[in-house]
N, C-alpha and C. Protein backbone atom coordinates (compact mmCIF):
# COMPACT_ATOMS: atom_id res chain seq x y z
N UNK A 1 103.19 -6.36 16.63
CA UNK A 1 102.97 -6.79 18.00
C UNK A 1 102.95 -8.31 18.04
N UNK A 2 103.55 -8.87 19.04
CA UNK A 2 103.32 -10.55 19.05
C UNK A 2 103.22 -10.82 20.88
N UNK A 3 102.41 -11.98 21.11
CA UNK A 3 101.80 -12.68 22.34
C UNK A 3 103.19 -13.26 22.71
N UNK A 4 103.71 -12.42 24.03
CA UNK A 4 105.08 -13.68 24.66
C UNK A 4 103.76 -14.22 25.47
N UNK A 5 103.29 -14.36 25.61
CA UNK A 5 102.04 -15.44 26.79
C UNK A 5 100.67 -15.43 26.63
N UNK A 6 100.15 -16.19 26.74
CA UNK A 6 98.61 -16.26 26.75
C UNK A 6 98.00 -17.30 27.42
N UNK A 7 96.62 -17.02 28.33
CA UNK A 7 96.17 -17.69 28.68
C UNK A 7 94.60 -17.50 28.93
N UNK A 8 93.44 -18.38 29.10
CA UNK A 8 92.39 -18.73 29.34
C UNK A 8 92.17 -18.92 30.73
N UNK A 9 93.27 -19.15 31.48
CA UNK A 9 93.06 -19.57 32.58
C UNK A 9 93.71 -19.15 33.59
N UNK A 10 94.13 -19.92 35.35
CA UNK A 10 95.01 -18.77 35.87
C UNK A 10 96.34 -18.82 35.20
N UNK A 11 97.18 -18.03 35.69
CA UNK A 11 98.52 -17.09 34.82
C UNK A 11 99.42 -17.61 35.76
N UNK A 12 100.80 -17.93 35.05
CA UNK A 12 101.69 -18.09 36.15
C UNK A 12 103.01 -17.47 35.80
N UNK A 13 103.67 -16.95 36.97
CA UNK A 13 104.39 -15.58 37.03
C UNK A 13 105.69 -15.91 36.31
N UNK A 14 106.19 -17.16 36.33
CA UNK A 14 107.68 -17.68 35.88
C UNK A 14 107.44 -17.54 34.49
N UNK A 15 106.26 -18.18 33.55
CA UNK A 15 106.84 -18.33 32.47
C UNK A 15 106.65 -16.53 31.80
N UNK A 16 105.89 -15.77 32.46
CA UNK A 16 105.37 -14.58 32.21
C UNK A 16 107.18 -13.77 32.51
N UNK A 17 107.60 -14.21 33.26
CA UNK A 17 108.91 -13.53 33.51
C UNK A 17 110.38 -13.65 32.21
N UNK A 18 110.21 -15.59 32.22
CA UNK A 18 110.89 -15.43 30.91
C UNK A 18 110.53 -15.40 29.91
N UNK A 19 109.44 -15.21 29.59
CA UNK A 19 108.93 -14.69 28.22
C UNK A 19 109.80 -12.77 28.19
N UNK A 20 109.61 -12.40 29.18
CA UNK A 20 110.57 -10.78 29.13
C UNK A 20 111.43 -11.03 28.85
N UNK A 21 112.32 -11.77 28.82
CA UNK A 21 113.85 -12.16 28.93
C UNK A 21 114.16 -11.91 26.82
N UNK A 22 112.92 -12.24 26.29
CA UNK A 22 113.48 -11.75 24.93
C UNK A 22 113.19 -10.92 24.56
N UNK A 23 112.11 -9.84 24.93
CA UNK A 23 111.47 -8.74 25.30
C UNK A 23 112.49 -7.42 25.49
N UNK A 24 113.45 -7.38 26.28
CA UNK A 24 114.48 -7.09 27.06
C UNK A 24 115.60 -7.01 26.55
N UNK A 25 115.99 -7.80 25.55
CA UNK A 25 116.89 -7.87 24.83
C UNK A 25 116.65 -7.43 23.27
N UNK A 26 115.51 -6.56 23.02
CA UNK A 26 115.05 -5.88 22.33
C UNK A 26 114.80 -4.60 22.06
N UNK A 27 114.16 -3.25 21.30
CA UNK A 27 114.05 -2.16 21.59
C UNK A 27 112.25 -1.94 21.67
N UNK A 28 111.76 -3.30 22.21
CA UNK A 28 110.38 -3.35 22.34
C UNK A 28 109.69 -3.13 23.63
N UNK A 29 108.52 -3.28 23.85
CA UNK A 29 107.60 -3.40 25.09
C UNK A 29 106.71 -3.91 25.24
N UNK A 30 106.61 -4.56 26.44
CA UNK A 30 105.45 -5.78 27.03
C UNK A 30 104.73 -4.80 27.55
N UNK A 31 102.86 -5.69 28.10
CA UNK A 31 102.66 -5.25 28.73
C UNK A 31 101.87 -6.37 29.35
N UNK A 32 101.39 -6.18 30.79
CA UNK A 32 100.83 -7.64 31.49
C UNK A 32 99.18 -6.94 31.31
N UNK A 33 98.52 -7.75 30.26
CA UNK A 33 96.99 -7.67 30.36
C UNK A 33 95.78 -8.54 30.76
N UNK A 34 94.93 -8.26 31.67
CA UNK A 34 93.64 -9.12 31.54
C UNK A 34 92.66 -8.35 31.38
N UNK A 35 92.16 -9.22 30.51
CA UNK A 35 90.57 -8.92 30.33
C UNK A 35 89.77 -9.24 30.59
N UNK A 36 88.54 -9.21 30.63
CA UNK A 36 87.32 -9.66 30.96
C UNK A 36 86.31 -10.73 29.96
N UNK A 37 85.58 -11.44 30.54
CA UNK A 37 85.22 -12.33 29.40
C UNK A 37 84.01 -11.34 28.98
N UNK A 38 83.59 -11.72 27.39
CA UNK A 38 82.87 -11.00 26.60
C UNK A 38 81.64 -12.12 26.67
N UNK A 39 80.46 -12.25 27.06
CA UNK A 39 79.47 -13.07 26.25
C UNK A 39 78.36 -12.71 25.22
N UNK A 40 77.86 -13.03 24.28
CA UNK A 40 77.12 -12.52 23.22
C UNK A 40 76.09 -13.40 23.63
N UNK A 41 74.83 -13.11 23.74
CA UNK A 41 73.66 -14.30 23.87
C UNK A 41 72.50 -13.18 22.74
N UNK A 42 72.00 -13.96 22.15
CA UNK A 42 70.67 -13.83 21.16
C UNK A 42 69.52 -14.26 21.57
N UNK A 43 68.55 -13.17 21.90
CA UNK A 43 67.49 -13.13 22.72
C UNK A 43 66.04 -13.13 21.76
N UNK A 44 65.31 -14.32 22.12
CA UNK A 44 64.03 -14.04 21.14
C UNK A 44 62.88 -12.76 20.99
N UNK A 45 62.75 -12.60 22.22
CA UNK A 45 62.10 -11.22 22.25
C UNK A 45 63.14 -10.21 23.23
N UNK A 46 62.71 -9.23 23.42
CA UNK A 46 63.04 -7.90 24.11
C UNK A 46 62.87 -8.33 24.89
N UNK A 47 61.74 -8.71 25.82
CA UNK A 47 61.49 -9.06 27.42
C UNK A 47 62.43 -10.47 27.86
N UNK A 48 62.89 -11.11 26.79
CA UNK A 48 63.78 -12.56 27.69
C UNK A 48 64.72 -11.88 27.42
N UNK A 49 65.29 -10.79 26.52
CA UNK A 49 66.41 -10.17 26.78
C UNK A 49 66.60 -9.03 27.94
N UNK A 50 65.68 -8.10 28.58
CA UNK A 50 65.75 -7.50 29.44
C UNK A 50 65.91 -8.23 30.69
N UNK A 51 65.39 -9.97 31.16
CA UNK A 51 65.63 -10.68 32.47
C UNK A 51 66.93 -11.14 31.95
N UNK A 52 67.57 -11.23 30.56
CA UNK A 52 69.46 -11.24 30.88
C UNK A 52 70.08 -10.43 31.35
N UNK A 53 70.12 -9.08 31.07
CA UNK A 53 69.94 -7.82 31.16
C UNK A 53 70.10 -7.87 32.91
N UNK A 54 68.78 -8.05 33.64
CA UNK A 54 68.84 -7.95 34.65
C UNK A 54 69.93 -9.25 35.66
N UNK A 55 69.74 -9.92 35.13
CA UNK A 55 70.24 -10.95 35.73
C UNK A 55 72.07 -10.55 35.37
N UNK A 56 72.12 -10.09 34.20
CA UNK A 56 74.14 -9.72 34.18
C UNK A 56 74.35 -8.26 35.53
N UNK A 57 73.00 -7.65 34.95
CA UNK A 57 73.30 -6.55 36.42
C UNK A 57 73.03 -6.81 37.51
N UNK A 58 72.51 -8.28 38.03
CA UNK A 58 72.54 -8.47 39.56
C UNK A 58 73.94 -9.31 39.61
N UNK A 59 74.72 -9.84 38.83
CA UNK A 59 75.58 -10.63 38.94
C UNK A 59 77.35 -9.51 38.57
N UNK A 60 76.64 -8.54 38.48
CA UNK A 60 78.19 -7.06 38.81
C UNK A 60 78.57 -7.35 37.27
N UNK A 61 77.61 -7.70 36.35
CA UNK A 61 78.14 -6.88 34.84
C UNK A 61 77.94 -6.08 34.50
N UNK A 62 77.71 -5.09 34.68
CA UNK A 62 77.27 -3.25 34.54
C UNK A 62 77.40 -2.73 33.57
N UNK A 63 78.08 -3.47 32.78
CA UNK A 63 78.56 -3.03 31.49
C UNK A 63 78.22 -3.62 30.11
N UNK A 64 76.80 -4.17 30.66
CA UNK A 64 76.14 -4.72 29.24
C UNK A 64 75.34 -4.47 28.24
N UNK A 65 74.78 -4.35 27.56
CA UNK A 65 73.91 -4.17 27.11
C UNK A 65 73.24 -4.72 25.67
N UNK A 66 72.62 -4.28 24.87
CA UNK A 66 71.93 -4.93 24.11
C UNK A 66 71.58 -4.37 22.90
N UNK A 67 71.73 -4.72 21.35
CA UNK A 67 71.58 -4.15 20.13
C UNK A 67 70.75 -4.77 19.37
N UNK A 68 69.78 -4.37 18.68
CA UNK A 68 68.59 -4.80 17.65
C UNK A 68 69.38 -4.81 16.41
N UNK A 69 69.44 -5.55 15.57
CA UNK A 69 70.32 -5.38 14.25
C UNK A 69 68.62 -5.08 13.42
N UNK A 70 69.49 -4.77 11.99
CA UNK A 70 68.58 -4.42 11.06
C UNK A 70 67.36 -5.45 10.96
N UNK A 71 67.85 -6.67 10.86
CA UNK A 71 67.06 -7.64 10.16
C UNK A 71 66.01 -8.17 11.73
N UNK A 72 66.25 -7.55 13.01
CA UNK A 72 65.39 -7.89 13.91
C UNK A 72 66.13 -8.90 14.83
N UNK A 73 67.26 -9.14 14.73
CA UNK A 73 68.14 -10.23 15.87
C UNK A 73 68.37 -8.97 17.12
N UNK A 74 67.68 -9.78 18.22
CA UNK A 74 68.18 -9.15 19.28
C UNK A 74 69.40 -9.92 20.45
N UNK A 75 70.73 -9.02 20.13
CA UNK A 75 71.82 -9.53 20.72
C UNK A 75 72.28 -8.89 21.75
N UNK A 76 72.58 -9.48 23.02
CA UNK A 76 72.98 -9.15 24.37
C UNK A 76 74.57 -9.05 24.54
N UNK A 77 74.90 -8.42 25.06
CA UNK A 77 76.81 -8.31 25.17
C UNK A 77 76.60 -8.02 26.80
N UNK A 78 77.17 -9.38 27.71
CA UNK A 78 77.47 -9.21 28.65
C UNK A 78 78.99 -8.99 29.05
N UNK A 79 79.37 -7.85 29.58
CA UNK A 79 80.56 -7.77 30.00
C UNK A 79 80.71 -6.84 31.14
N UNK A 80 81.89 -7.09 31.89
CA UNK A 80 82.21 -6.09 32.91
C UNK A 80 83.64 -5.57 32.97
N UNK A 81 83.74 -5.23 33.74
CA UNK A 81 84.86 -4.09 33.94
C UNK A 81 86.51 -4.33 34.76
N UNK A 82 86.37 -5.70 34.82
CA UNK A 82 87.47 -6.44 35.96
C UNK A 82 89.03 -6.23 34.93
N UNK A 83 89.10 -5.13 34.11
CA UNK A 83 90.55 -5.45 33.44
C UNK A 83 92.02 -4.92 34.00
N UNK A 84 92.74 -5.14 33.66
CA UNK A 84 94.15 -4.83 33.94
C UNK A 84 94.76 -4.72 32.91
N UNK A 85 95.86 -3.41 32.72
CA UNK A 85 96.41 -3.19 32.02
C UNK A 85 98.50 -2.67 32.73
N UNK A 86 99.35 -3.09 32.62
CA UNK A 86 100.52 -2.64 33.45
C UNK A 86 101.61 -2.76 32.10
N UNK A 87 102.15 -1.55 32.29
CA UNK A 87 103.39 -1.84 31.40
C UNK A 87 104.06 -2.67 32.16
N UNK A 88 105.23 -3.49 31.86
CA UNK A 88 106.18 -4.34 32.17
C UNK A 88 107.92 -3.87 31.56
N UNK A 89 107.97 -3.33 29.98
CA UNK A 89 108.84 -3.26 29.46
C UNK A 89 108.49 -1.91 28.17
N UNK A 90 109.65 -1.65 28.33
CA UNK A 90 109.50 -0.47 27.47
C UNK A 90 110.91 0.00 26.97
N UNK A 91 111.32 0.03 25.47
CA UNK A 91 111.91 0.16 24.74
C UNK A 91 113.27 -0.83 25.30
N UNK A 92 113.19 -2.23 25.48
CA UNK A 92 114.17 -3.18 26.08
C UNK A 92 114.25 -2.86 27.43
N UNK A 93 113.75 -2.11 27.88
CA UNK A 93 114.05 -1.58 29.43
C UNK A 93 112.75 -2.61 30.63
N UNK A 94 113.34 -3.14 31.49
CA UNK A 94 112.41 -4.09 32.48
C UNK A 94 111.55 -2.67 33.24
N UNK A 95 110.57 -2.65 33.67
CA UNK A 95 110.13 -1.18 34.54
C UNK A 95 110.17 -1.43 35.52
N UNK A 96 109.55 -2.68 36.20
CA UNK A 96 109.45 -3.07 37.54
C UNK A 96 109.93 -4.75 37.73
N UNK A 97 110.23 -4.62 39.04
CA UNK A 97 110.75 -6.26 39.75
C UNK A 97 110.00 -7.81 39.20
N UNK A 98 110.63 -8.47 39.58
CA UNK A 98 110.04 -9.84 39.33
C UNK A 98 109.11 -9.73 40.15
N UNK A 99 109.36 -9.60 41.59
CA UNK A 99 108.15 -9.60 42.94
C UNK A 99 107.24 -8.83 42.44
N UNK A 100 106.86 -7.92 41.90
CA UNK A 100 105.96 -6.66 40.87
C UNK A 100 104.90 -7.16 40.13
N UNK A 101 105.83 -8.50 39.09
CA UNK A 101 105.47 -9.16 37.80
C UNK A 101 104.47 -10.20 38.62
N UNK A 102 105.26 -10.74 39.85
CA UNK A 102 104.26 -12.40 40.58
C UNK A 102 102.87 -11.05 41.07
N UNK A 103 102.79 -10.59 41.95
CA UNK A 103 101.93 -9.44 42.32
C UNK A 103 100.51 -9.20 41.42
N UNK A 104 101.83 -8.64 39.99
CA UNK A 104 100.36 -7.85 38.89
C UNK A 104 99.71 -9.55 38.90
N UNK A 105 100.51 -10.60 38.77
CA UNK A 105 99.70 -11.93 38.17
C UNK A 105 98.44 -12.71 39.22
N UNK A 106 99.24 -12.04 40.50
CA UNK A 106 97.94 -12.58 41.58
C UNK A 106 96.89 -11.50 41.95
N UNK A 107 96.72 -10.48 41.30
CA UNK A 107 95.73 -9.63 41.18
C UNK A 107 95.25 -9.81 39.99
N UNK A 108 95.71 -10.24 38.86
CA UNK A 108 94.99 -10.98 37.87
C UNK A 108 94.48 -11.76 37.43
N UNK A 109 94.56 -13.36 38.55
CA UNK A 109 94.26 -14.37 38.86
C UNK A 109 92.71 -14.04 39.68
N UNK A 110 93.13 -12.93 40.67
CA UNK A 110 92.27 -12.84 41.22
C UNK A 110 90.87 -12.18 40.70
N UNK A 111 91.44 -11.60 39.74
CA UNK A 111 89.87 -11.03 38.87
C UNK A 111 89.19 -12.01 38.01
N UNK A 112 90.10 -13.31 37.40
CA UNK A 112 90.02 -14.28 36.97
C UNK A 112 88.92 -15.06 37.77
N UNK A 113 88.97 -15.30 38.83
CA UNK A 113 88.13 -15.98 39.65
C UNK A 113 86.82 -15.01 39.77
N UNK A 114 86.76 -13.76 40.44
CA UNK A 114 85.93 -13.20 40.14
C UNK A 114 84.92 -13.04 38.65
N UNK A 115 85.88 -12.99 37.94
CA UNK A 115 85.07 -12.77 36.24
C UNK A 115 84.77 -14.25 36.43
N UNK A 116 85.18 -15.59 36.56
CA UNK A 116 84.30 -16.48 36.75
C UNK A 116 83.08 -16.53 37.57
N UNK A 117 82.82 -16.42 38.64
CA UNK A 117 81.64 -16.25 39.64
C UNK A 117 81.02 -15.07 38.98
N UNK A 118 81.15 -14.05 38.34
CA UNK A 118 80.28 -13.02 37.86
C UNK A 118 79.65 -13.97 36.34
N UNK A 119 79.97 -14.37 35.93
CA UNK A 119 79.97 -15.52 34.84
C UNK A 119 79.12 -16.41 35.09
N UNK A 120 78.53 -17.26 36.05
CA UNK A 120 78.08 -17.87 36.82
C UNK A 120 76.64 -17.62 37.02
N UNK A 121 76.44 -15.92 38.01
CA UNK A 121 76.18 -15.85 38.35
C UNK A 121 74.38 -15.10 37.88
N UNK A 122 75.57 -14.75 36.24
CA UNK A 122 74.22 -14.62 35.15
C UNK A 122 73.44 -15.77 34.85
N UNK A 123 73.91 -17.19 35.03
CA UNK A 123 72.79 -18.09 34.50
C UNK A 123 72.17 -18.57 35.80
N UNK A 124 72.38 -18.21 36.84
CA UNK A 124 71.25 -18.43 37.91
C UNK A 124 70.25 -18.61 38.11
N UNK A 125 69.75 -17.15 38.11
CA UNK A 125 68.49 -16.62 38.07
C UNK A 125 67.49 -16.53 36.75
N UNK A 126 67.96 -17.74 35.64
CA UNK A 126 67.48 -17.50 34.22
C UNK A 126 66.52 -18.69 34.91
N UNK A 127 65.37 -18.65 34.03
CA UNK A 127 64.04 -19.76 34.80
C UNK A 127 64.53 -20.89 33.77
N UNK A 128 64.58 -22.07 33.96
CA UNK A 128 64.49 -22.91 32.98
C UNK A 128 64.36 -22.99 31.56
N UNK A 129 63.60 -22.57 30.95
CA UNK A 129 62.53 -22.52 30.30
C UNK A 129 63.02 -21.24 29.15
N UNK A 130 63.49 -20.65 29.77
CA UNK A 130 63.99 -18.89 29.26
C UNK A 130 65.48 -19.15 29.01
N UNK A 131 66.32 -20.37 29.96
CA UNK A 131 67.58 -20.05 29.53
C UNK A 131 68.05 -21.37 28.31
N UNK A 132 66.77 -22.34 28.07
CA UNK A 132 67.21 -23.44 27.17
C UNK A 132 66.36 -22.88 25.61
N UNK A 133 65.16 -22.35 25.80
CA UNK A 133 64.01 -22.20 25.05
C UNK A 133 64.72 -20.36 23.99
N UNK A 134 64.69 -19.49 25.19
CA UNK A 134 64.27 -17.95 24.55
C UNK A 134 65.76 -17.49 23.78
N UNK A 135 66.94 -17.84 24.77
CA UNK A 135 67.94 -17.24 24.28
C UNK A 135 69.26 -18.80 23.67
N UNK A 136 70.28 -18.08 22.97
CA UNK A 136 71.09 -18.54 22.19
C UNK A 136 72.25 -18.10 22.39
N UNK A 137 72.82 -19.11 23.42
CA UNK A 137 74.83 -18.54 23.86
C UNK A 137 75.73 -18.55 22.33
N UNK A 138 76.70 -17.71 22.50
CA UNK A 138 77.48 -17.79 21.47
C UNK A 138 78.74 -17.94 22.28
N UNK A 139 79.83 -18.73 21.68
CA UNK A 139 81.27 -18.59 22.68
C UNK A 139 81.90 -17.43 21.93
């Protein structure tokens, strides 16, 4: 498998188009993906990890939660559910239009912005004190 595109940021539909163009001329297949951002934060106790906890589920991460390792590290996995997955190409064959390809990319842009503001929206409500002192971001 190899990356015709990648990005961190918003997506733009042209170079996503000729990146197919060698795709296409192959007996391979693309597919247009986004994901969601993953955050890992390390929580000193259980209780500054349960107000992350709460604070990823008032901010629409629903999908987080939290693991005690052996040695007593308590680690938080905030994530949510904003992904996209579309075939594009399949066995050299294009599946759908260019207008299709700009489309999947502005509904993927658009979760982009969203997964930012949901991103956001977890360090809000952290008190001072709890979000410099208790816990430990990881990128």
């Amino acid at each position: 498998a190899k990356w015709c595109y990648t990005t961190h940021f918003d997506a733009q539909a042209d170079p996503i188009i000729d990146s197919l163009r060698c795709v296409s001329s192959s007996s391979c297949g693309a597919v247009l993906k986004f994901e969601p951002f993953v955050l890992h934060v390390e929580a000193r106790a259980i209780g500054d990890a349960q107000i992350m906890l709460r604070a990823a589920a008032e901010a629409g991460c629903r999908n987080s939660g939290m693991t005690i390792s052996k040695s007593g590290r308590i680690i938080i996995a905030i994530r949510n559910t904003l992904s996209l997955e579309a075939p594009l190409v399949d066995r050299g064959k294009l599946l759908v239009t260019h207008d299709y390809i700009r489309h999947l990319v502005k509904v993927s842009n658009e979760k982009m912005e969203e997964n930012r503001r949901r991103l956001s929206r977890c360090y809000y409500p952290l008190p001072y004190s709890t979000s410099t002192h208790l816990l430990r971001f990881y990128a």
